[in-house]
Protein backbone atom coordinates (compact mmCIF):
# COMPACT_ATOMS: atom_id res chain seq x y z
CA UNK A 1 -34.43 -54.66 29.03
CA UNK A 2 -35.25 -58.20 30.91
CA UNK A 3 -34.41 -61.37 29.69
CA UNK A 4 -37.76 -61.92 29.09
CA UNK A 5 -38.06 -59.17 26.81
CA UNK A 6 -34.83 -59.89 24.97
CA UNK A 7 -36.01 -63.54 24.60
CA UNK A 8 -39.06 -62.43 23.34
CA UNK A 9 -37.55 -60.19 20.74
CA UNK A 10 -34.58 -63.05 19.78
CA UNK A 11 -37.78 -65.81 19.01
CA UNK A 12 -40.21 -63.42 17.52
CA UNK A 13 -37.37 -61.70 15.17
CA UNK A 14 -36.53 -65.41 13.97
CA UNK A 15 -39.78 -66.87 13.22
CA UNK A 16 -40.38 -63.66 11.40
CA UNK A 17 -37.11 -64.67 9.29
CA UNK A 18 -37.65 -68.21 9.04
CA UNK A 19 -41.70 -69.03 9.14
CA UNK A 20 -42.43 -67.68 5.64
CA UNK A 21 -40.20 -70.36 4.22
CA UNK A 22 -40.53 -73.67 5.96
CA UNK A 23 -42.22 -74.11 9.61
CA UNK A 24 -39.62 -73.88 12.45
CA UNK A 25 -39.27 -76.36 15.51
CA UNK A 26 -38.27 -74.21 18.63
CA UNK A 27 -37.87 -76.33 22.18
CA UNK A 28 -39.54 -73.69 25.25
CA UNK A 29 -39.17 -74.92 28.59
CA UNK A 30 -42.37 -73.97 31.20
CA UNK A 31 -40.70 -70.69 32.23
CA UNK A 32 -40.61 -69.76 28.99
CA UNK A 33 -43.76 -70.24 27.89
CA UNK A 34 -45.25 -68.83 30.78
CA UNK A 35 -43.22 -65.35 29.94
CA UNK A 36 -44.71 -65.35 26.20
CA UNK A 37 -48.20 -65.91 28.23
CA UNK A 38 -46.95 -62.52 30.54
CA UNK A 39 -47.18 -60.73 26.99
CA UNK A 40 -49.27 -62.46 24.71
CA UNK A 41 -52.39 -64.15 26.34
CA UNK A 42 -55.42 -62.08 25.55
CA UNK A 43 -57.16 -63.20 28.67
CA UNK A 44 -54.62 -61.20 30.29
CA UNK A 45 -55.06 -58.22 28.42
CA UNK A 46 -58.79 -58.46 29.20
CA UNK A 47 -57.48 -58.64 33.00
CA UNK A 48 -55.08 -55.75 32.09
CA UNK A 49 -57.58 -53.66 30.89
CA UNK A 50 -59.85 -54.54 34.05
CA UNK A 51 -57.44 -53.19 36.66
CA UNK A 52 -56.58 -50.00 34.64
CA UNK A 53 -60.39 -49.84 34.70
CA UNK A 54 -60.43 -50.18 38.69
CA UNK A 55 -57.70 -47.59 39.04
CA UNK A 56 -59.22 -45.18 37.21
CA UNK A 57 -62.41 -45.86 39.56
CA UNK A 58 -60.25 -44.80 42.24
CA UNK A 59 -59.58 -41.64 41.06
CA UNK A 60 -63.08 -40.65 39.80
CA UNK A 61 -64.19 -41.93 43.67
CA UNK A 62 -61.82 -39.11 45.03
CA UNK A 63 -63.19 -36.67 43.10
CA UNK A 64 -66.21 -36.63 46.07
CA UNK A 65 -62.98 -34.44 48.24
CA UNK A 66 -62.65 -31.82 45.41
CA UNK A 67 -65.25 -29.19 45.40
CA UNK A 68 -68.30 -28.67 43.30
CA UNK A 69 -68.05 -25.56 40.92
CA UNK A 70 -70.88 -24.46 38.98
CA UNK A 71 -71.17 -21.67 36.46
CA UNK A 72 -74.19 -20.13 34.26
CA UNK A 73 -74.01 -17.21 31.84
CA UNK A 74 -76.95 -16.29 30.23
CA UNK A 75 -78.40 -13.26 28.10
CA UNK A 76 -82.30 -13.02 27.39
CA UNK A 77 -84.89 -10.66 25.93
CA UNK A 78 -87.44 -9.32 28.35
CA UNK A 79 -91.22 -8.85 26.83
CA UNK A 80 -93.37 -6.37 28.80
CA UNK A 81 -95.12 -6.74 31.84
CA UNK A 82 -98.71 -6.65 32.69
CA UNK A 83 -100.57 -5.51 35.49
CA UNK A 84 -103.93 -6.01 36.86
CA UNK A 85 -105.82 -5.93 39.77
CA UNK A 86 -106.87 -9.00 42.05
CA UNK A 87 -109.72 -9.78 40.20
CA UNK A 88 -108.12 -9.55 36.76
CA UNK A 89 -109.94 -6.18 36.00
CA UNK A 90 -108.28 -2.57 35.30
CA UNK A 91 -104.90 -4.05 33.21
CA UNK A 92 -102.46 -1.94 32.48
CA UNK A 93 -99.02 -2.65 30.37
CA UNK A 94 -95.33 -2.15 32.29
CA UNK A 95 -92.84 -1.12 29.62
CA UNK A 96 -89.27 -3.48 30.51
CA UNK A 97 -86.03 -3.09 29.47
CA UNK A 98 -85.86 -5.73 26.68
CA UNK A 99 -82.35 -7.07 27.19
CA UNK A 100 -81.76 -9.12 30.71
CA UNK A 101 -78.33 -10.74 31.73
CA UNK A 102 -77.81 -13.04 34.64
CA UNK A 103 -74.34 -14.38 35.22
CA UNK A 104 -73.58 -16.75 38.53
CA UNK A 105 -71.05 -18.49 40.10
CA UNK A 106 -71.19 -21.59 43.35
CA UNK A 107 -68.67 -23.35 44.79
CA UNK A 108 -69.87 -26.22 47.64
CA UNK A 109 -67.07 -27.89 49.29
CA UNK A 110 -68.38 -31.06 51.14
CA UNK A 111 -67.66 -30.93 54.58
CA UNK A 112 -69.16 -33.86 56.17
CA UNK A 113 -70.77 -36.50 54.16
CA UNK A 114 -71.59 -39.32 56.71
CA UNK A 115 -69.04 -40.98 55.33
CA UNK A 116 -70.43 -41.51 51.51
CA UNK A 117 -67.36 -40.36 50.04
CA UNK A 118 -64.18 -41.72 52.47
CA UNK A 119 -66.50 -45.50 51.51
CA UNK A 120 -66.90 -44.75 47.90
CA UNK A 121 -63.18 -44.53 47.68
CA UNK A 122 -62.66 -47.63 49.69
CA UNK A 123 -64.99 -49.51 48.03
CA UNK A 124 -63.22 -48.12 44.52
CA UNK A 125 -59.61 -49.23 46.28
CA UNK A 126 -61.23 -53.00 47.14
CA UNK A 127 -63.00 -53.27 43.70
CA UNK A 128 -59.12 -52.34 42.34
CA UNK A 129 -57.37 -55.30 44.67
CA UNK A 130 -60.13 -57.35 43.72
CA UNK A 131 -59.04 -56.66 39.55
CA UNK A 132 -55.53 -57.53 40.81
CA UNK A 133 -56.87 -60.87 42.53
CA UNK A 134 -58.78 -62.13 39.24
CA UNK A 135 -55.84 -61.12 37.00
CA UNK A 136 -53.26 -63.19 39.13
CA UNK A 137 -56.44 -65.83 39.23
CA UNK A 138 -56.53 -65.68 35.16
CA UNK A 139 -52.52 -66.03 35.05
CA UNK A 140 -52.70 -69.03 37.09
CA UNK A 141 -55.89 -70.68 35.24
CA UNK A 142 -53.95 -69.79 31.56
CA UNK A 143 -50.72 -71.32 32.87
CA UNK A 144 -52.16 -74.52 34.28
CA UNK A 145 -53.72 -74.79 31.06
CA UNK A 146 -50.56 -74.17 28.99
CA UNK A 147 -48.91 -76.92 31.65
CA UNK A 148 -51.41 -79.62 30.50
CA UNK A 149 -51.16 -78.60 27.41
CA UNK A 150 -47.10 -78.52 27.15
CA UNK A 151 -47.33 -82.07 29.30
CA UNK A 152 -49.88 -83.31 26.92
CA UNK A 153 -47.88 -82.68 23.61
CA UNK A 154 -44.51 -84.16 25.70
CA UNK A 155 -46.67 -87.27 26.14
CA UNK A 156 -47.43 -87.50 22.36
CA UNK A 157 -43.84 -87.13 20.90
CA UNK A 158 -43.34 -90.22 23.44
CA UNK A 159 -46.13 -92.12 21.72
CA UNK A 160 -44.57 -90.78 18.36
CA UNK A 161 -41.74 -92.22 19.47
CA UNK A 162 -43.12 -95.45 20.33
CA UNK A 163 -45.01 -95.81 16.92
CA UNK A 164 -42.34 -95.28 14.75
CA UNK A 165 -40.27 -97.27 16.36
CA UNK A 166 -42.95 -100.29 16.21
CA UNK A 167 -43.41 -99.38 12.54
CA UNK A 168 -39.71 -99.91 11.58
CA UNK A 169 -40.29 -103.04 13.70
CA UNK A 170 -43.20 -104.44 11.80
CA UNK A 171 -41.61 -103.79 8.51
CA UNK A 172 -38.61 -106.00 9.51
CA UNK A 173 -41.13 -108.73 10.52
CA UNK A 174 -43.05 -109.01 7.26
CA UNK A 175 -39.85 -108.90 5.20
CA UNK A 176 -38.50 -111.76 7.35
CA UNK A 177 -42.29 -113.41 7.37
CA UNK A 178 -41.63 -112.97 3.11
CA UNK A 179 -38.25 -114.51 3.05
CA UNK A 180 -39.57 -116.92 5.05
CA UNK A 181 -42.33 -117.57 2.95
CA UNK A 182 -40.57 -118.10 -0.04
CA UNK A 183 -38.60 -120.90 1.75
CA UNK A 184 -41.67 -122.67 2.53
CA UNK A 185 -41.79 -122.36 6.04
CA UNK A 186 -44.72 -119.78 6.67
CA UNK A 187 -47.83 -119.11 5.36
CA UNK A 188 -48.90 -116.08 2.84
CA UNK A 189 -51.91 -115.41 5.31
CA UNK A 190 -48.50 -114.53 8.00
CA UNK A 191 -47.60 -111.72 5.74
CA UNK A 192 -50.81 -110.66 5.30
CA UNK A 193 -51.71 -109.86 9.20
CA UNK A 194 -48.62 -108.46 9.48
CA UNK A 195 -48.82 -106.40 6.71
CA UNK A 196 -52.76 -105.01 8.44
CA UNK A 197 -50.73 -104.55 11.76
CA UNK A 198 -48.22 -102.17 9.89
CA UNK A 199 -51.54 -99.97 8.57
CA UNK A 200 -53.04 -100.64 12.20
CA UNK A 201 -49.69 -98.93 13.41
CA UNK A 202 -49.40 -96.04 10.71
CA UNK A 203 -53.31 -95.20 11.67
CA UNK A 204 -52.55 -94.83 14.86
CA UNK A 205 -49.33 -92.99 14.21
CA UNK A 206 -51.37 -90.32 11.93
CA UNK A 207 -54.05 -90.03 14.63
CA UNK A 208 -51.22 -89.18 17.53
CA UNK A 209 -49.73 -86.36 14.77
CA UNK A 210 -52.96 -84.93 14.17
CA UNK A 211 -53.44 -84.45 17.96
CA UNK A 212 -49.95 -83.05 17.97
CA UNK A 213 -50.98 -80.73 15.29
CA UNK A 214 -54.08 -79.69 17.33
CA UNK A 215 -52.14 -79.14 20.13
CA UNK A 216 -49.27 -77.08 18.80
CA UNK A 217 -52.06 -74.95 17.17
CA UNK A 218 -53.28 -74.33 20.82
CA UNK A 219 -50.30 -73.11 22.30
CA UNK A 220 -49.00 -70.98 19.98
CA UNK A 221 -52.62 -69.12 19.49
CA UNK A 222 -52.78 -68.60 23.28
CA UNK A 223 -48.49 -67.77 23.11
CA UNK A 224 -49.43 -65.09 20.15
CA UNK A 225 -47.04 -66.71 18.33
CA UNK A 226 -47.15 -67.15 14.59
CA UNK A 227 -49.38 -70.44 13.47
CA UNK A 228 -46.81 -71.88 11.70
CA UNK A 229 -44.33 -72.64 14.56
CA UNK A 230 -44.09 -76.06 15.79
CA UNK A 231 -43.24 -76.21 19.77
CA UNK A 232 -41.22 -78.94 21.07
CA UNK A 233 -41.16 -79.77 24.64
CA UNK A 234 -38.20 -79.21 26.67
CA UNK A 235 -36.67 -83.28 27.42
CA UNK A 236 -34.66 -82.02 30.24
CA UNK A 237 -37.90 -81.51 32.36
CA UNK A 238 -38.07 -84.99 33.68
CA UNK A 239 -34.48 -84.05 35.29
CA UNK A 240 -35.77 -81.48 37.10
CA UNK A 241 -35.86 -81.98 41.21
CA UNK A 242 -39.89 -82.03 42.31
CA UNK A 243 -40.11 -80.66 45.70
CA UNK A 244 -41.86 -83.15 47.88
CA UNK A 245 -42.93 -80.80 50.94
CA UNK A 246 -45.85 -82.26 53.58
CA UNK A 247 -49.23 -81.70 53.46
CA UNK A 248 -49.70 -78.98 56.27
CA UNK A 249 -47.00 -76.99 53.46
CA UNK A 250 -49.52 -77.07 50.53
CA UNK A 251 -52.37 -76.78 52.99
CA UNK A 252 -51.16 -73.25 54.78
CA UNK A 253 -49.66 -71.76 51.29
CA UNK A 254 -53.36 -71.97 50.10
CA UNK A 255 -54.84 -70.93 53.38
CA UNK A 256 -52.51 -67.53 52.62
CA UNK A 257 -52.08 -67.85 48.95
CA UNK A 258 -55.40 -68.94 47.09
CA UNK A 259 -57.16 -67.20 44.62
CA UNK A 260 -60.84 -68.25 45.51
CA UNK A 261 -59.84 -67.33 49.27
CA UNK A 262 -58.60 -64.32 48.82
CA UNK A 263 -61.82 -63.31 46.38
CA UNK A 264 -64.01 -64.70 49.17
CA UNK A 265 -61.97 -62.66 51.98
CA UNK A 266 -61.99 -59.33 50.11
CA UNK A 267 -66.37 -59.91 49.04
CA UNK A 268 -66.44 -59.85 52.72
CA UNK A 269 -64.43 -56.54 53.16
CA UNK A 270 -66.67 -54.99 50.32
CA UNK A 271 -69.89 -55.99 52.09
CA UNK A 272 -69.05 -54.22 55.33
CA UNK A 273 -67.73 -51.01 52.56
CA UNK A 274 -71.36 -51.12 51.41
CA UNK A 275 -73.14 -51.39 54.59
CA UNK A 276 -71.18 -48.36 55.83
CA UNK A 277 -72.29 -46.80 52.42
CA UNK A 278 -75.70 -47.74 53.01
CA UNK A 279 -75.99 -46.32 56.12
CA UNK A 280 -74.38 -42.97 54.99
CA UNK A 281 -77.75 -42.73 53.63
CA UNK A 282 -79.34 -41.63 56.78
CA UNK A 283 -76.82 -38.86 58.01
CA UNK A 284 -76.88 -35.23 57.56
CA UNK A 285 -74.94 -33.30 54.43
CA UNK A 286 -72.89 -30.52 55.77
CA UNK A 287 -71.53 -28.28 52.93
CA UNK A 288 -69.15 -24.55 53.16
CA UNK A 289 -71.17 -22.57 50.28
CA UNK A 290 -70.08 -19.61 48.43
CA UNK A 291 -71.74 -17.85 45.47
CA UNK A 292 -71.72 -14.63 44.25
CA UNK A 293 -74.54 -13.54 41.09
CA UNK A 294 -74.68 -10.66 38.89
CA UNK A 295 -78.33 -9.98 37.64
CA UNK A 296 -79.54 -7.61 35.26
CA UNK A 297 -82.26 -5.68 35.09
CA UNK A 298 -83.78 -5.79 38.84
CA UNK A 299 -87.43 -6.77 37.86
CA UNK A 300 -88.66 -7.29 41.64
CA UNK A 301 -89.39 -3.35 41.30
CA UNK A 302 -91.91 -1.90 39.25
CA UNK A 303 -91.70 0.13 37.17
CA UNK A 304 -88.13 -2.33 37.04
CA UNK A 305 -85.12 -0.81 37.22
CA UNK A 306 -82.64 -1.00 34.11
CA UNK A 307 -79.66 -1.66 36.29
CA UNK A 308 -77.20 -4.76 36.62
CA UNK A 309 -77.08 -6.23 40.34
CA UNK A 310 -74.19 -8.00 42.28
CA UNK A 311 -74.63 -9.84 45.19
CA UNK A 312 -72.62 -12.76 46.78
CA UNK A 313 -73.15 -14.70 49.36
CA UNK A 314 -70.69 -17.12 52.17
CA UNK A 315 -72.10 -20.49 54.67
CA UNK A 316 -73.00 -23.41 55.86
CA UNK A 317 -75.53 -25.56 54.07
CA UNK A 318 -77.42 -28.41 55.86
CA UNK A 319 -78.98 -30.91 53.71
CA UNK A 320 -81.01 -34.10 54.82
CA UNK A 321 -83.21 -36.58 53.23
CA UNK A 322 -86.49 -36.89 55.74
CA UNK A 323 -87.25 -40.03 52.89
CA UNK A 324 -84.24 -42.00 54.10
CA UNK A 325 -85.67 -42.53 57.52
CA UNK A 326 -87.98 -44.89 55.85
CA UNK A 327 -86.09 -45.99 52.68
CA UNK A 328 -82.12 -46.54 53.68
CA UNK A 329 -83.04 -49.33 56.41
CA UNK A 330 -83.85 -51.55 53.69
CA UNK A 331 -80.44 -50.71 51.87
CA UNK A 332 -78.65 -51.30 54.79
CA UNK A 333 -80.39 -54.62 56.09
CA UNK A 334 -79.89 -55.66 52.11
CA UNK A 335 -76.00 -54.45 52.62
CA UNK A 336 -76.02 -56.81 55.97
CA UNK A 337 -77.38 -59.69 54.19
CA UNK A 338 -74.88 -59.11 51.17
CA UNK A 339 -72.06 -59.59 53.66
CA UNK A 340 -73.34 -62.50 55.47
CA UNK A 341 -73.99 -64.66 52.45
CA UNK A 342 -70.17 -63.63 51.81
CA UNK A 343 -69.13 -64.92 55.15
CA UNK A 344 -70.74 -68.12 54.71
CA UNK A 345 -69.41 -68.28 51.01
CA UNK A 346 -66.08 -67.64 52.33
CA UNK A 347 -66.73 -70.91 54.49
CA UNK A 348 -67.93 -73.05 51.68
CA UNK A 349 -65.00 -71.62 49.75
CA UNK A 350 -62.16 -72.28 52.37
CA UNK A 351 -63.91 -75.73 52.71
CA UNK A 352 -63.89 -76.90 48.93
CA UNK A 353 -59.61 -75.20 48.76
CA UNK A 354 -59.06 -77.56 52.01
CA UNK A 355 -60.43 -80.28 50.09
CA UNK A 356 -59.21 -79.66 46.55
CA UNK A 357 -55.46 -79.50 47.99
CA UNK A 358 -56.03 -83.25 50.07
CA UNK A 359 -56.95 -84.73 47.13
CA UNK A 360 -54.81 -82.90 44.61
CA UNK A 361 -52.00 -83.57 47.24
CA UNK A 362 -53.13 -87.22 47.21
CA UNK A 363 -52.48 -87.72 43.34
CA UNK A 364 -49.18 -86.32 44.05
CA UNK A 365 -47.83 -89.03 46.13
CA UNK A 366 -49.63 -91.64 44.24
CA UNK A 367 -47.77 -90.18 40.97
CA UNK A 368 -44.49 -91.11 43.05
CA UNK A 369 -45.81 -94.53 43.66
CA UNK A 370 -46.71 -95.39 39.78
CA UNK A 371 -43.14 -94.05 38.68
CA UNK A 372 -41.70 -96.21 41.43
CA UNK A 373 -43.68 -99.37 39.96
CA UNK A 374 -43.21 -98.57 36.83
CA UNK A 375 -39.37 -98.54 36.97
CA UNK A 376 -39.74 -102.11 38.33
CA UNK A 377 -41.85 -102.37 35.18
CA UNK A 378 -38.34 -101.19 33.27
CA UNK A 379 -36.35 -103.52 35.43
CA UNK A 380 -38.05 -106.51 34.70
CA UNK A 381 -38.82 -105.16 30.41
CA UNK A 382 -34.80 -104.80 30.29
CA UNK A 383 -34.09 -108.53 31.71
CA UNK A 384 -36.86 -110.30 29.72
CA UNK A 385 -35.07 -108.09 26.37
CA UNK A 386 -32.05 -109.60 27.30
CA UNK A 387 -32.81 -113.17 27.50
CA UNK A 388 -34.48 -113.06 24.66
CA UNK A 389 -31.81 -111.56 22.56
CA UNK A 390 -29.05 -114.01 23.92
CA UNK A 391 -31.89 -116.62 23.06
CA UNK A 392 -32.21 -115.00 19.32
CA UNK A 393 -28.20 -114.51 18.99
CA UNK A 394 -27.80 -118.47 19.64
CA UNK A 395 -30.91 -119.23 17.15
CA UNK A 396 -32.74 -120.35 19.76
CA UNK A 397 -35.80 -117.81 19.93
CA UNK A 398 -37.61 -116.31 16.84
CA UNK A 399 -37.74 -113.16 15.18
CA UNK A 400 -41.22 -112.20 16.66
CA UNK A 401 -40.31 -113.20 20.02
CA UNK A 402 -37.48 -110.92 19.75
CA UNK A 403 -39.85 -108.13 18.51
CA UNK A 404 -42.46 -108.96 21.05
CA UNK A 405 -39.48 -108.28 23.70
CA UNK A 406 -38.51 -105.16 22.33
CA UNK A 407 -42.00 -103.44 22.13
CA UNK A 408 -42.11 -104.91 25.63
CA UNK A 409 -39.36 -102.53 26.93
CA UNK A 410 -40.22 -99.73 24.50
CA UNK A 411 -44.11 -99.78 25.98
CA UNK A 412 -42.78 -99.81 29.67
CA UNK A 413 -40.40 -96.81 29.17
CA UNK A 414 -42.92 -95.05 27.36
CA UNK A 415 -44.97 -95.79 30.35
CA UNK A 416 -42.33 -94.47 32.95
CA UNK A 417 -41.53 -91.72 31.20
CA UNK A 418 -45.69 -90.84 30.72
CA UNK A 419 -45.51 -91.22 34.80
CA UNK A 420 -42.78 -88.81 35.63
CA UNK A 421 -44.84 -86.27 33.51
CA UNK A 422 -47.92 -87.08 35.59
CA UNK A 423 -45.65 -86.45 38.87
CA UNK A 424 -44.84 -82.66 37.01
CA UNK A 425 -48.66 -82.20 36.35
CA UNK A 426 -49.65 -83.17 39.86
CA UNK A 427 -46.91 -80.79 40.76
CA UNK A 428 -48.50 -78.19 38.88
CA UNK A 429 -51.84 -78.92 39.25
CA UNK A 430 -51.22 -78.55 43.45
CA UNK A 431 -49.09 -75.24 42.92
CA UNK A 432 -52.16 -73.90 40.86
CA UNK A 433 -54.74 -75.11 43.31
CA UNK A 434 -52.96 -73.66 46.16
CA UNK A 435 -52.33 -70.26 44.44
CA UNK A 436 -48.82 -70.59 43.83
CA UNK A 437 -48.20 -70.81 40.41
């Protein structure tokens, strides 16, 4: 069993345990989540199902080696004949054994097909690679999506965070504005905006929750996990090493490695498959025949002869369609076209992944740049907090200003730490775009 498996089992045995009673927190990390996907996603098992679809196409495309067997039994009753001459006159009746049998057997091996067959089952094996390609395509689309997701709900337990700790924060200031108020030396209308900043704060705190909520709900549904479980993100992400390797990298893994390419690539393969179909159209059918019939009674005679008859037969059969001299040029000129307009799709295509990776590349490095200002942004946050609190501690600043300087560092933390999860979403989004997630 693979750890995947086994981790599998371990979550899915506990939430069965524990979510009937109280909803569980459980912290996956990307891998993780990804490996529930593997299992769970039902985009995937629409993919899965696909490919076992294409395989099976394979083998129902090599039945055109196997040879065609056909069999007919059949018993009938005979009515009498009639006879007349040429110009209906002078009829007479023919008294027929009533009871006629006819039993037959033909086997046709194909021998040469112009190549319908040997195509059909390439163009079965390339429609299987291309079920492959869309499934790996679908894995990467449903993991970016769980990545923005994941990132996403990281960012909002910051904010969470960041709101409760500016709540506790505004609850100090209005019972300092109150004590402050009863010794004359502020102003009830003080308490009062302080008091519609607090409900300002817990608004905005419910409205960050309720996107968590939404969010959780996401995940688990695509995870197939139960709805009750309540995904936290995994904090030691951010220490993770990014790789930071040069364009020309990113640019040649998706030359080799992109979805949309390799699509594009293997349309083109399929197009020459179906012109060579196409023009199997216009060759000869060469067939070994065998048969052998068993016929009862022989009515060529008259009067007919009551006797069973056995004959069988061994050759060559030549079949040809005279109608496809006329009708399979258009199928294979429209087979022709079908493959240029994949060619020059496969242009457009390699064009737009070129592109895609520059810019996605692009955001990458400018990611860097933002955490890199931002922790100047921290720098500067922690030296203005402690001025101000040796300022406060020697009763020379207020409480607000001490307050202002603390939601001052909070905010620019929140902010760094919001950055280095946009450098692991550029990450992503460049490993997806490039084929490689």
């Amino acid at each position: 069993m693979s750890k995947v498996h086994l981790f599998i089992m371990v979550l899915c045995a506990s939430l069965w345990a524990e979510g009937s009673y109280a909803q569980e927190s459980y912290v996956l990390t990307l891998e993780q989540m990804y490996a529930l996907a593997d299992e769970n996603s039902k985009a995937l098992k629409v993919e899965d199902a696909a490919v076992v679809e294409a395989q099976q196409g394979v083998k129902v495309a090599k039945n055109g080696y196997l040879p065609d067997i056909d069999l007919s039994l059949s018993a009938s009753y005979l009515g009498n004949g009639c006879l007349t001459d040429r110009n209906f006159s002078n009829t007479q009746c023919v008294k027929m054994p009533h009871f006629g049998n006819n039993f037959a057997v033909q086997v046709t091996q194909l021998i040469y097909g112009g190549g319908a067959v040997t195509n059909s089952v390439a163009m079965a094996k390339l429609n299987e690679e291309m079920a492959g390609i869309n499934r790996e395509a679908t894995r990467s689309r449903v993991r970016f999506m769980l990545t923005g997701f994941y990132l996403d709900l990281y960012k909002l337990h910051n904010a969470l965070e960041v709101y409760n700790h500016s709540i506790e924060l505004a609850k100090v200031v209005i019972e300092d504005t109150k004590a402050r108020n009863a010794a004359g030396v502020a102003l009830k209308n003080d308490i009062t905006r302080y008091e519609l900043q607090l409900k300002n704060l817990e608004l905005a705190r419910r409205r960050v929750e309720n996107s968590v909520e939404i969010l959780n709900y996401d995940l688990v549904t695509m995870l197939g996990l139960p709805a009750d479980t309540r995904i936290l993100p995994d904090t030691t992400l951010l220490n993770h090493s990014i790789p930071t390797e040069g364009m020309n990298y990113w640019q040649q893994l998706a030359q080799t490695e992109a979805h949309a390419l390799k699509q594009s690539a293997l349309a083109i393969e399929m197009g020459e498959c179906g012109e060579k179909l196409a023009h199997s159209e216009r060759l000869p059918k060469i067939a070994l025949v065998a048969a052998n019939n068993f016929d009862g009674p022989i009515t060529i005679e008259v009067p007919v002869i009551n006797k069973n008859f056995n004959y069988w037969y061994v050759g060559v059969g030549v079949s040809f369609k005279l109608s496809s001299l006329y009708k399979a040029n258009k199928s294979v000129k429209q087979a022709r076209y079908r493959t240029m307009l994949s060619r020059s799709h496969q242009e457009e295509v390699a064009e737009q992944t070129s592109l895609a990776v520059q810019a996605d590349y692009t955001k990458y490095l400018e990611a860097f740049d933002e955490v890199a200002t931002l922790e100047k942004s921290v720098q500067l946050a922690e030296e203005n907090y402690a001025v101000i609190e040796n300022r406060y501690r020697n009763d020379v600043a207020l409480v607000t200003d001490m307050l202002d300087a603390s939601n001052q560092l909070l905010d620019a933390e929140l902010q760094l730490a919001n950055a280095r999860i946009n450098v692991v979403f550029n990450y992503y989004k460049l490993k997806n775009t490039s084929g490689n997630l």
